[in-house]
PDB file of N, CA and C in Angstrom:
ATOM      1  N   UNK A   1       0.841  -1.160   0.000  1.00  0.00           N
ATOM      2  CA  UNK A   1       0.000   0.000   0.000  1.00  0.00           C
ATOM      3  C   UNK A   1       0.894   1.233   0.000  1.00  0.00           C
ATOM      4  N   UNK A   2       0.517   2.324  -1.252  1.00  0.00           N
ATOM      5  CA  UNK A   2       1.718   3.154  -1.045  1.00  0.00           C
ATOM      6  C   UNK A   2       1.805   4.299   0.058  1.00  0.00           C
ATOM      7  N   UNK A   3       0.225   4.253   0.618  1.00  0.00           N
ATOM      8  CA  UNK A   3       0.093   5.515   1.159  1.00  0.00           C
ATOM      9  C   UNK A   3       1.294   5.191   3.078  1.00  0.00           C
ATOM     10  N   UNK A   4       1.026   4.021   2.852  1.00  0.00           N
ATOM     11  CA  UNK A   4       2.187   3.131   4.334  1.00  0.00           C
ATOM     12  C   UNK A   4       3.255   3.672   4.015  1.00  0.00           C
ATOM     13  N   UNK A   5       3.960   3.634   2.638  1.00  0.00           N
ATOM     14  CA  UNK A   5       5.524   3.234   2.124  1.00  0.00           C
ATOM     15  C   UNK A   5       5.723   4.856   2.053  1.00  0.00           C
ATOM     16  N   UNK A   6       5.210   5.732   1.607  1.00  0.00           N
ATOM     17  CA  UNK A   6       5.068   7.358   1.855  1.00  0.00           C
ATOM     18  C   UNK A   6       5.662   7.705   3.184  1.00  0.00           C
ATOM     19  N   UNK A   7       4.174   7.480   4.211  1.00  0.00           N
ATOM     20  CA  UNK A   7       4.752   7.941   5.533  1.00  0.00           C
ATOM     21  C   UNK A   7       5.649   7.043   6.045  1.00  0.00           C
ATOM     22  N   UNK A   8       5.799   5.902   6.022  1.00  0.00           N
ATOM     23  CA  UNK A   8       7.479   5.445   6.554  1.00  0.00           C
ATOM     24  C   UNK A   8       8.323   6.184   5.839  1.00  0.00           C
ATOM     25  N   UNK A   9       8.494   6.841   4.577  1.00  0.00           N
ATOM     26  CA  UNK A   9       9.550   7.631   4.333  1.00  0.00           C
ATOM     27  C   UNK A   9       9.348   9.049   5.396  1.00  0.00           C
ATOM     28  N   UNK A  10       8.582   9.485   5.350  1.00  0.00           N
ATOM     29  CA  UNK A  10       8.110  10.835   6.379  1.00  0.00           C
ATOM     30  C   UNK A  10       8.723  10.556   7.485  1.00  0.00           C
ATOM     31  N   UNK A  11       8.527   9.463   7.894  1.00  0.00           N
ATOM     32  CA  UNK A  11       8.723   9.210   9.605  1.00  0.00           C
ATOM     33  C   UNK A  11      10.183   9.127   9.802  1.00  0.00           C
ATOM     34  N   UNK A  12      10.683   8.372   9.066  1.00  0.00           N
ATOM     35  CA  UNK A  12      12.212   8.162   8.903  1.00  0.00           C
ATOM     36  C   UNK A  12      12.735   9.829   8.885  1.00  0.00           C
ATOM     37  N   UNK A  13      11.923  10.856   7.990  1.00  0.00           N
ATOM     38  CA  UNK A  13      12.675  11.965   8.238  1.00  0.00           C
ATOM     39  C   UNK A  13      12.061  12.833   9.670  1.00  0.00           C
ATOM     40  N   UNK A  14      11.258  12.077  10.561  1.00  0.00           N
ATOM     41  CA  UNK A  14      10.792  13.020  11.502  1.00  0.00           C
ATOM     42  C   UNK A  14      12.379  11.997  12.187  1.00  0.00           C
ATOM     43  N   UNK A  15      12.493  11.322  12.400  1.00  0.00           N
ATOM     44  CA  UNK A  15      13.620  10.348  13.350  1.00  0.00           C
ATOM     45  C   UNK A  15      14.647  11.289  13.182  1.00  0.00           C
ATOM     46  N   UNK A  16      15.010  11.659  12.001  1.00  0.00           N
ATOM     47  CA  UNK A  16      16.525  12.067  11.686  1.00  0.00           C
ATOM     48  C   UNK A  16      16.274  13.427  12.593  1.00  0.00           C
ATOM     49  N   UNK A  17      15.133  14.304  12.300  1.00  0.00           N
ATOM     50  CA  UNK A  17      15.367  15.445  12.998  1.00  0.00           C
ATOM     51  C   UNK A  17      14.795  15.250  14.407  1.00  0.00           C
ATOM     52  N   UNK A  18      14.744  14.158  14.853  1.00  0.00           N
ATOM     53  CA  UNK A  18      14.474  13.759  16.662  1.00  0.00           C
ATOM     54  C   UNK A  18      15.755  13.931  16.977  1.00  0.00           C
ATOM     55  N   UNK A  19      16.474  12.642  15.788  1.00  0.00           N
ATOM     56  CA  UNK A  19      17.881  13.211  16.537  1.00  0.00           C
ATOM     57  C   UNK A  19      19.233  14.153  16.483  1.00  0.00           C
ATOM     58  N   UNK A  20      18.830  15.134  15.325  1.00  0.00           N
ATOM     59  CA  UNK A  20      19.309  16.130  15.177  1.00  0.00           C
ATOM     60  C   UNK A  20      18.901  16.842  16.292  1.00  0.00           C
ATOM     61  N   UNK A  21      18.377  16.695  17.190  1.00  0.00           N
ATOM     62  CA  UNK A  21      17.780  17.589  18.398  1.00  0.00           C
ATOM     63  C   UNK A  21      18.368  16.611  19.423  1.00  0.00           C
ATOM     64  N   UNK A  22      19.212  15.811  19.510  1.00  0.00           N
ATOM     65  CA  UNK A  22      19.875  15.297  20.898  1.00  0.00           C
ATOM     66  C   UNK A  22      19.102  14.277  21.155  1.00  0.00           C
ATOM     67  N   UNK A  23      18.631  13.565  19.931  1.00  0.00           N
ATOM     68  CA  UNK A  23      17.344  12.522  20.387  1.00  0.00           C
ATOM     69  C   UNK A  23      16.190  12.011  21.385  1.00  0.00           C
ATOM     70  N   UNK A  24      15.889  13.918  21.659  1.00  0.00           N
ATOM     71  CA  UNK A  24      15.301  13.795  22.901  1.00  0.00           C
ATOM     72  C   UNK A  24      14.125  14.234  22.205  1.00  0.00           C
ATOM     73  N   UNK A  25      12.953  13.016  22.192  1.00  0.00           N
ATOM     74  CA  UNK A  25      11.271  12.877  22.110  1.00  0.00           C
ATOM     75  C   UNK A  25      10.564  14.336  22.609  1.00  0.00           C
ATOM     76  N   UNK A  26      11.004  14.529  23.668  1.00  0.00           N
ATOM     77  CA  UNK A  26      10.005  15.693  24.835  1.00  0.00           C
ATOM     78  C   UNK A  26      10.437  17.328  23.763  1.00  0.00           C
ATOM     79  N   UNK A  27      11.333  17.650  23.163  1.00  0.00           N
ATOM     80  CA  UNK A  27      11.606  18.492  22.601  1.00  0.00           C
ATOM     81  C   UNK A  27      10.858  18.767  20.894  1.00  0.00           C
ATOM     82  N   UNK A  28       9.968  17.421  20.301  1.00  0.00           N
ATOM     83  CA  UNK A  28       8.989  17.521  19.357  1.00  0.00           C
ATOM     84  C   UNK A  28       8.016  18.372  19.873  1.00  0.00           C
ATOM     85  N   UNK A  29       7.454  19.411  19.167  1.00  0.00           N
ATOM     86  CA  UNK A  29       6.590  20.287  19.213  1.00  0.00           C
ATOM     87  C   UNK A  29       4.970  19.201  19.666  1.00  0.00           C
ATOM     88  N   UNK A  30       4.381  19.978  20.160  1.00  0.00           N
ATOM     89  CA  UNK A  30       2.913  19.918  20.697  1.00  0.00           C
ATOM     90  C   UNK A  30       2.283  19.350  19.330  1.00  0.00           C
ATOM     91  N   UNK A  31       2.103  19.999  18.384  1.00  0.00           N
ATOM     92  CA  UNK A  31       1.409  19.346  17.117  1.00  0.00           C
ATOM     93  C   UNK A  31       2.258  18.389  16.309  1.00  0.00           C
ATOM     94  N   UNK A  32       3.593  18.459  16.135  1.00  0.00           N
ATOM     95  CA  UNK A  32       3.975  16.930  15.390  1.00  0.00           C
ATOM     96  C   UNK A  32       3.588  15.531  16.471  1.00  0.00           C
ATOM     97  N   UNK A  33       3.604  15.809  17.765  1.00  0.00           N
ATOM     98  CA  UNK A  33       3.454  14.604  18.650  1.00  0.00           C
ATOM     99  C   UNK A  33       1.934  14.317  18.283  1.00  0.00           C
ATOM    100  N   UNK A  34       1.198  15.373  18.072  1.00  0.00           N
ATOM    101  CA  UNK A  34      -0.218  14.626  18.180  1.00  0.00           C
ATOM    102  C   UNK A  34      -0.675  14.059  16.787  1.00  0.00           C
ATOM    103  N   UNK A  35       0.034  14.863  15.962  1.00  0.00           N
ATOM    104  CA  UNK A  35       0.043  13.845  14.150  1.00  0.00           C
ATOM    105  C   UNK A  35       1.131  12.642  14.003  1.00  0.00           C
ATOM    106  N   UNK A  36       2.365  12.081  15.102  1.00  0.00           N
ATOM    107  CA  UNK A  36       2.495  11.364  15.082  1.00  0.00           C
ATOM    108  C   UNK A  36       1.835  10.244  16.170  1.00  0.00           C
ATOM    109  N   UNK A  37       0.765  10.540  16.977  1.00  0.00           N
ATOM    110  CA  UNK A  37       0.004   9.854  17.780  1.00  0.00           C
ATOM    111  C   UNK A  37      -0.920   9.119  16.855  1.00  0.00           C
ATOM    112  N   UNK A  38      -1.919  10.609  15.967  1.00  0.00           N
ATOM    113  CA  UNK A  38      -2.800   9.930  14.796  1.00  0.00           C
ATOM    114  C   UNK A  38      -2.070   9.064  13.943  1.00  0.00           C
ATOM    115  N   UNK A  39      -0.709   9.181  12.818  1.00  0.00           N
ATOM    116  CA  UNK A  39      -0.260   8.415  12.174  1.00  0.00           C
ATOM    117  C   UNK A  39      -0.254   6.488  13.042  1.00  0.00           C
ATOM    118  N   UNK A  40      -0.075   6.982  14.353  1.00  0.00           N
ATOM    119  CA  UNK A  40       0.162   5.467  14.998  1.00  0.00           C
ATOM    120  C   UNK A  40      -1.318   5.111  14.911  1.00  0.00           C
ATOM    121  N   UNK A  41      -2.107   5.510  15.429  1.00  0.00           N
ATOM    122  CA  UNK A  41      -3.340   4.847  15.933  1.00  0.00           C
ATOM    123  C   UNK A  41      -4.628   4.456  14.368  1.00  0.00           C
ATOM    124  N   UNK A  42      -4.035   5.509  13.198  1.00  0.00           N
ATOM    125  CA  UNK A  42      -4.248   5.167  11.897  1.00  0.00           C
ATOM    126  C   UNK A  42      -3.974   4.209  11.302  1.00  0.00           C
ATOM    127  N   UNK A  43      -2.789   3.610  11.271  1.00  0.00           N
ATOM    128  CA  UNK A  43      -1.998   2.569  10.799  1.00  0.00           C
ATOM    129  C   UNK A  43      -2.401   1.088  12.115  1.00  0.00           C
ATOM    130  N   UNK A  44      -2.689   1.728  13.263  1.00  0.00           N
ATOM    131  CA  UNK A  44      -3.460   0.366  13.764  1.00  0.00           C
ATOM    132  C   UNK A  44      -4.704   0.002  13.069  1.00  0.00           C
ATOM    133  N   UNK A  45      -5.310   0.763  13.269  1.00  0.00           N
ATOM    134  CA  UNK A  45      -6.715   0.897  12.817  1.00  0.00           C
ATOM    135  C   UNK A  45      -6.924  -0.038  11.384  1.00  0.00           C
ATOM    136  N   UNK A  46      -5.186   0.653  10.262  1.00  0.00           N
ATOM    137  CA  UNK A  46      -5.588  -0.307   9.086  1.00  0.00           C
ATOM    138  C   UNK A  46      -5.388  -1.713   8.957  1.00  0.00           C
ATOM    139  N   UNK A  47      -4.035  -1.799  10.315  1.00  0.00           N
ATOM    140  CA  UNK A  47      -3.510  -3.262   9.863  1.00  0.00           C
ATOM    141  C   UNK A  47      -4.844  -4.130  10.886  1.00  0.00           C
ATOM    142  N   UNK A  48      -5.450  -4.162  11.515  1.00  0.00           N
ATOM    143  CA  UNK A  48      -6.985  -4.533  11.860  1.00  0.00           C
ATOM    144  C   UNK A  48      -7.935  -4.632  10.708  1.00  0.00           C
ATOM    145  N   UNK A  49      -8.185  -3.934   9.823  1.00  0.00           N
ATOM    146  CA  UNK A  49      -8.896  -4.105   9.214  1.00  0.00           C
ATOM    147  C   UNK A  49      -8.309  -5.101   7.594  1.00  0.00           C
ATOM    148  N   UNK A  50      -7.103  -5.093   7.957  1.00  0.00           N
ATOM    149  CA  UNK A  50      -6.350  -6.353   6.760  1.00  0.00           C
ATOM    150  C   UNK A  50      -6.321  -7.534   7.743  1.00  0.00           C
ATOM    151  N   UNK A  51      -5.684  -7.268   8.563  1.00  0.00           N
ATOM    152  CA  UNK A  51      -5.698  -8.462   9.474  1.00  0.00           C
ATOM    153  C   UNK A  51      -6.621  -9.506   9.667  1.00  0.00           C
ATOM    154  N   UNK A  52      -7.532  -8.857  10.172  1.00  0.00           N
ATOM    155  CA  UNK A  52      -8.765  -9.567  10.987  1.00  0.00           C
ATOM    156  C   UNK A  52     -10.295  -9.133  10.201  1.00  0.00           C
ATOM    157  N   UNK A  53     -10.298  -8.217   9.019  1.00  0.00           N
ATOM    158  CA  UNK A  53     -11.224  -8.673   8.262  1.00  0.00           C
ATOM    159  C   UNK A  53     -11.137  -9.126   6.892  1.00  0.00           C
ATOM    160  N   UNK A  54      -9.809  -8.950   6.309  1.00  0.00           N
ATOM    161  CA  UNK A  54      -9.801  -9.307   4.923  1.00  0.00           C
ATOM    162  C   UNK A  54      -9.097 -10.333   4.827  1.00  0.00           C
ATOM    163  N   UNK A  55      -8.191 -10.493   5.758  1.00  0.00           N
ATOM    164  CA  UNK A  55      -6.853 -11.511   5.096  1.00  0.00           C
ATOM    165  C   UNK A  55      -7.710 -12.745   6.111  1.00  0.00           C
ATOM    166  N   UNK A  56      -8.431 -13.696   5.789  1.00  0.00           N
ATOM    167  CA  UNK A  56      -8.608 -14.971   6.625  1.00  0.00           C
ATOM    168  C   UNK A  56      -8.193 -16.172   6.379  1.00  0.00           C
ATOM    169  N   UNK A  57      -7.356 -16.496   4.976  1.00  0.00           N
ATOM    170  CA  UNK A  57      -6.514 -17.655   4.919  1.00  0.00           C
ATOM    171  C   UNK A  57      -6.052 -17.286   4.162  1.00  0.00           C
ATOM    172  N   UNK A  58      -5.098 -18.335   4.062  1.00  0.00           N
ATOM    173  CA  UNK A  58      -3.451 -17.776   3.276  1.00  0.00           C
ATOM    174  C   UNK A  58      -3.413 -18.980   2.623  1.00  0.00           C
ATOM    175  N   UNK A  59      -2.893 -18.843   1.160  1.00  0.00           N
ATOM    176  CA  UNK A  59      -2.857 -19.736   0.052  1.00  0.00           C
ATOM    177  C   UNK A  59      -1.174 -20.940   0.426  1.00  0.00           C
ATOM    178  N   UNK A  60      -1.313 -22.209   1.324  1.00  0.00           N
ATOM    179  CA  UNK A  60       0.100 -22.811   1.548  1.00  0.00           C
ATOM    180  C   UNK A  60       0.902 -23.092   0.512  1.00  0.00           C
ATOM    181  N   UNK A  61       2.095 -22.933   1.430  1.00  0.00           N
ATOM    182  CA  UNK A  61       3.564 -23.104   0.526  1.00  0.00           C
ATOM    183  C   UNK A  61       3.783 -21.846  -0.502  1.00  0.00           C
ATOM    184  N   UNK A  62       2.924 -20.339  -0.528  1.00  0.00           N
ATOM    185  CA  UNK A  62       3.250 -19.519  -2.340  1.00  0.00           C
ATOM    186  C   UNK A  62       3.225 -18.402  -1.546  1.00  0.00           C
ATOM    187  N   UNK A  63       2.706 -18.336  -0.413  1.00  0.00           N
ATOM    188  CA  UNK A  63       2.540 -16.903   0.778  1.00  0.00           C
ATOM    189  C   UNK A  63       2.147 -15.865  -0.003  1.00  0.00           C
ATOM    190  N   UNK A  64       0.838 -16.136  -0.855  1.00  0.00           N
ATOM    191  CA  UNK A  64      -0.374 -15.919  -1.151  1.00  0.00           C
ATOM    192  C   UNK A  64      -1.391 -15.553  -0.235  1.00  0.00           C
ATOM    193  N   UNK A  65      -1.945 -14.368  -0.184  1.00  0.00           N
ATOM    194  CA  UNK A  65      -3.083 -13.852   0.584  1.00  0.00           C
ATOM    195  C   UNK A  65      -4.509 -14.250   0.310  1.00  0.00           C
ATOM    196  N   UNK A  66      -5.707 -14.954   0.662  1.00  0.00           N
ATOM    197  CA  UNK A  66      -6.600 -15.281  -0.280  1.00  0.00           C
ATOM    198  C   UNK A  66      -7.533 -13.887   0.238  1.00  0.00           C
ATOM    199  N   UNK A  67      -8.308 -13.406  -0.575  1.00  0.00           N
ATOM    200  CA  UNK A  67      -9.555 -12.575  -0.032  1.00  0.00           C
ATOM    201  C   UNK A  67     -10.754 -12.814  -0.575  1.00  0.00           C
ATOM    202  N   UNK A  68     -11.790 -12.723   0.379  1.00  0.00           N
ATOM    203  CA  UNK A  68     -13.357 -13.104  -0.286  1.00  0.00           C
ATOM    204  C   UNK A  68     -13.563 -11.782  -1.088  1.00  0.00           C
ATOM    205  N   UNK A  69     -13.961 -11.828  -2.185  1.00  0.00           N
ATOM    206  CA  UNK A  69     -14.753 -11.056  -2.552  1.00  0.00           C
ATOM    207  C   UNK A  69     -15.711  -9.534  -2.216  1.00  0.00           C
ATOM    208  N   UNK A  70     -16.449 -10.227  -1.763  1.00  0.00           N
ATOM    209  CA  UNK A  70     -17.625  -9.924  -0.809  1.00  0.00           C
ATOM    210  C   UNK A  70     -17.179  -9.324   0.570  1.00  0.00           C
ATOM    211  N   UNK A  71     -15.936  -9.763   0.842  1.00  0.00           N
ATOM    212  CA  UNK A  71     -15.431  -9.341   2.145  1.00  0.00           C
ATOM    213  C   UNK A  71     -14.770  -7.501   1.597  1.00  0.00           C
ATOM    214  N   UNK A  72     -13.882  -7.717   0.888  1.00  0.00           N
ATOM    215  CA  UNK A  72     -13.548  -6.752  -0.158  1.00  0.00           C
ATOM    216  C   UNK A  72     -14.495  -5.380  -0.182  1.00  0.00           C
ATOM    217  N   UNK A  73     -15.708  -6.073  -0.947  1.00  0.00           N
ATOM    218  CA  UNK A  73     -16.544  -4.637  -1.348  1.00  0.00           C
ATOM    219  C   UNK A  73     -17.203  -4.140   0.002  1.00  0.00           C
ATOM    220  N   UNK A  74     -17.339  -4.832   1.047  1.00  0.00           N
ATOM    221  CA  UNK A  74     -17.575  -4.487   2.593  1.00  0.00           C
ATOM    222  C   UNK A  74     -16.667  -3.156   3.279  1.00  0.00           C
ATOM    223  N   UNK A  75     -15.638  -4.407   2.838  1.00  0.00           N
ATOM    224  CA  UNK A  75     -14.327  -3.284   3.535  1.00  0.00           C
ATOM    225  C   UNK A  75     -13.695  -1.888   2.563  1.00  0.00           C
ATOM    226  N   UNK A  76     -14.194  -2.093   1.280  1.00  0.00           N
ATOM    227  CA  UNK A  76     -13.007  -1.313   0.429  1.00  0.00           C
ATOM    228  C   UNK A  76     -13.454   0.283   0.686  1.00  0.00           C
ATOM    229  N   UNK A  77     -14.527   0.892   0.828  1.00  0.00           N
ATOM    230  CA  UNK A  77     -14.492   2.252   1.235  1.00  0.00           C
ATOM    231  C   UNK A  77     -13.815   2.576   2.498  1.00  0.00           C
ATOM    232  N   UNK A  78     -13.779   1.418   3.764  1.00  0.00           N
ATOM    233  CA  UNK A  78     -13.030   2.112   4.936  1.00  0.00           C
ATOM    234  C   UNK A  78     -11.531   2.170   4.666  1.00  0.00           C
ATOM    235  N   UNK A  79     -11.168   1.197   3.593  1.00  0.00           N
ATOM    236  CA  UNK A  79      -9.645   0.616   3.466  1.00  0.00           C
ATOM    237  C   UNK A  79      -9.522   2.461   2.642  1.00  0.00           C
ATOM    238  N   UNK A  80     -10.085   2.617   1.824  1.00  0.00           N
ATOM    239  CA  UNK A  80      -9.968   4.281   1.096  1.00  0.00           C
ATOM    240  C   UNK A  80     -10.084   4.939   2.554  1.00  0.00           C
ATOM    241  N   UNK A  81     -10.858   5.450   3.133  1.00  0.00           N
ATOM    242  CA  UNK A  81     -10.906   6.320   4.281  1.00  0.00           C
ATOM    243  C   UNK A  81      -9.771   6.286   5.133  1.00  0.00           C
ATOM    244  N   UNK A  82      -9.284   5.337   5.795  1.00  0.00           N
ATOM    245  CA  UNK A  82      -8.354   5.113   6.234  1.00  0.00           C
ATOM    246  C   UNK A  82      -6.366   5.438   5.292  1.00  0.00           C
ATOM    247  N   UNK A  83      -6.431   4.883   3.722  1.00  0.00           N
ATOM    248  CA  UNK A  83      -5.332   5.647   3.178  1.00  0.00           C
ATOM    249  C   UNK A  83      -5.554   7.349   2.659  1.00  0.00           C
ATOM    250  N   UNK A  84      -6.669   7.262   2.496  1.00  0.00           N
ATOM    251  CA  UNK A  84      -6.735   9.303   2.877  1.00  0.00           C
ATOM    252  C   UNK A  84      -6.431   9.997   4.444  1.00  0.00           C
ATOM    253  N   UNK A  85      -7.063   9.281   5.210  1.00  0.00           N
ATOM    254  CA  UNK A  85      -6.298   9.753   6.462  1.00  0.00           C
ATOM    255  C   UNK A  85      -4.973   9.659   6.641  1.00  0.00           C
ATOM    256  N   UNK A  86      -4.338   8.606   6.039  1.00  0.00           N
ATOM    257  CA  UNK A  86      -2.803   8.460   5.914  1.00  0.00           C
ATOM    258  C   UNK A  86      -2.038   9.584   5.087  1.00  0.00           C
ATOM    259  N   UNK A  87      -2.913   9.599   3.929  1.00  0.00           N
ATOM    260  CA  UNK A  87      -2.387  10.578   3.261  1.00  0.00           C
ATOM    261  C   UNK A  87      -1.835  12.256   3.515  1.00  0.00           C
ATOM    262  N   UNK A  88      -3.345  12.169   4.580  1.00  0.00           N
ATOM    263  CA  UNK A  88      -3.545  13.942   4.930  1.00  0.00           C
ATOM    264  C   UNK A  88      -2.305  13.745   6.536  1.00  0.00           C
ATOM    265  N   UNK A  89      -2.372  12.897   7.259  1.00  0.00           N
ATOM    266  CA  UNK A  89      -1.178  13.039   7.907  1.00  0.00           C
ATOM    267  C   UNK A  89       0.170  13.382   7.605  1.00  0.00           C
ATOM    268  N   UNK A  90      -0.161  12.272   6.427  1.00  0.00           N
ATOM    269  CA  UNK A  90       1.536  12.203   5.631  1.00  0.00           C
ATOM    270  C   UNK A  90       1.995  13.650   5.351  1.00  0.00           C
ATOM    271  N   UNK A  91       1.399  14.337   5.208  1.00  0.00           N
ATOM    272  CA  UNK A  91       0.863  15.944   4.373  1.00  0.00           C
ATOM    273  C   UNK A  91       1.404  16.659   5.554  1.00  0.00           C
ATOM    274  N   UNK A  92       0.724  16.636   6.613  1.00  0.00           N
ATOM    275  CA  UNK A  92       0.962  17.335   7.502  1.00  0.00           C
ATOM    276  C   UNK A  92       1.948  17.299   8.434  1.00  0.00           C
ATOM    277  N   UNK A  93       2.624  16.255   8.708  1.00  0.00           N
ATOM    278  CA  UNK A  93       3.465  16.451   9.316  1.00  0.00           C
ATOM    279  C   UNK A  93       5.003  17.025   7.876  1.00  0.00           C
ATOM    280  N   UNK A  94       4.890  16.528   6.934  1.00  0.00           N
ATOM    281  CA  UNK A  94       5.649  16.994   5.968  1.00  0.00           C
ATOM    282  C   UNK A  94       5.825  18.305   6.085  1.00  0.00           C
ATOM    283  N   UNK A  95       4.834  19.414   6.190  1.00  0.00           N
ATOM    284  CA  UNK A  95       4.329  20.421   6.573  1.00  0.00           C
ATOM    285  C   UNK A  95       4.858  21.106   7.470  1.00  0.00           C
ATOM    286  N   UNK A  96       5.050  20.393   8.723  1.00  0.00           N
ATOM    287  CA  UNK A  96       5.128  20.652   9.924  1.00  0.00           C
ATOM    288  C   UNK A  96       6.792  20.646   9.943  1.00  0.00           C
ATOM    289  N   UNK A  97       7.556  19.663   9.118  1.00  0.00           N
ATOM    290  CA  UNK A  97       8.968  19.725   8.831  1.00  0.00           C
ATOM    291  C   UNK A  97       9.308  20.658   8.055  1.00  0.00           C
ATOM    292  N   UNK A  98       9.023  21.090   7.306  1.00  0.00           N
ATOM    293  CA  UNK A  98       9.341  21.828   6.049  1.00  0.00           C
ATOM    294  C   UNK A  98       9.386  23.694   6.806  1.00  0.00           C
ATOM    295  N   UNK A  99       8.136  23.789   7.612  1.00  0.00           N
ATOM    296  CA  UNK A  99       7.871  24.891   8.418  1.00  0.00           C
ATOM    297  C   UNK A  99       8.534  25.058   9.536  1.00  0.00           C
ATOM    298  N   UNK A 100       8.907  24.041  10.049  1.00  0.00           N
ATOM    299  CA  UNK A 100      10.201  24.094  10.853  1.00  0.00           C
ATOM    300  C   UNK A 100       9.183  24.021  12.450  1.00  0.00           C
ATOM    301  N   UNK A 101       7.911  23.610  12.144  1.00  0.00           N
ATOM    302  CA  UNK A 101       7.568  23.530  13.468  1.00  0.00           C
ATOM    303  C   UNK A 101       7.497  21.929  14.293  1.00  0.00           C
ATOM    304  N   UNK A 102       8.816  21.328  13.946  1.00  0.00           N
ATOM    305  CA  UNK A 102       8.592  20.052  14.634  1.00  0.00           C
ATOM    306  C   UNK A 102       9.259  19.976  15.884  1.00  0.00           C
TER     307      UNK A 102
END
């Protein structure tokens, strides 16, 4: 999913400037901590909904994912809702680096 492979690049650059700051956490600004709180609790939220509603057996020996169908068109608007929320994080904390308020 690219909108994952995005913000792991993001995050990797919030790390570098954690520790360009003496790698001390408590010195991230008030609003990158709470868009990296949402990024965490977002990315739970999705791997739950691959986890434990789409992915329910796995094709042996080819590590093949099987998915129902039907399970699919259930889930596929939250699976969108959820990589737009990823997205608009991804955004914002980018934002929040670039502006120098991290």
């Amino acid at each position: 999913m690219r909108e994952v492979s995005d913000l792991q690049l993001v995050l990797e650059e919030v790390n570098d400037v954690v520790r360009a700051q003496g790698g001390r956490e408590d010195r991230i600004s008030p609003h990158l901590a709470a868009l990296l709180h949402k990024a965490r609790t977002t990315l739970l939220r999705l791997d739950k909904v691959i986890h434990y509603r789409l992915v329910k057996t796995q094709v042996a020996g080819c590590g093949k994912v099987k998915v129902a169908p039907l399970v699919w068109m259930r889930e596929k608007s939250n699976v969108k809702q959820l990589q737009e929320e990823l997205r608009d994080i991804r955004l914002n904390i980018t934002m929040s680096l670039v502006t120098g308020t991290a």
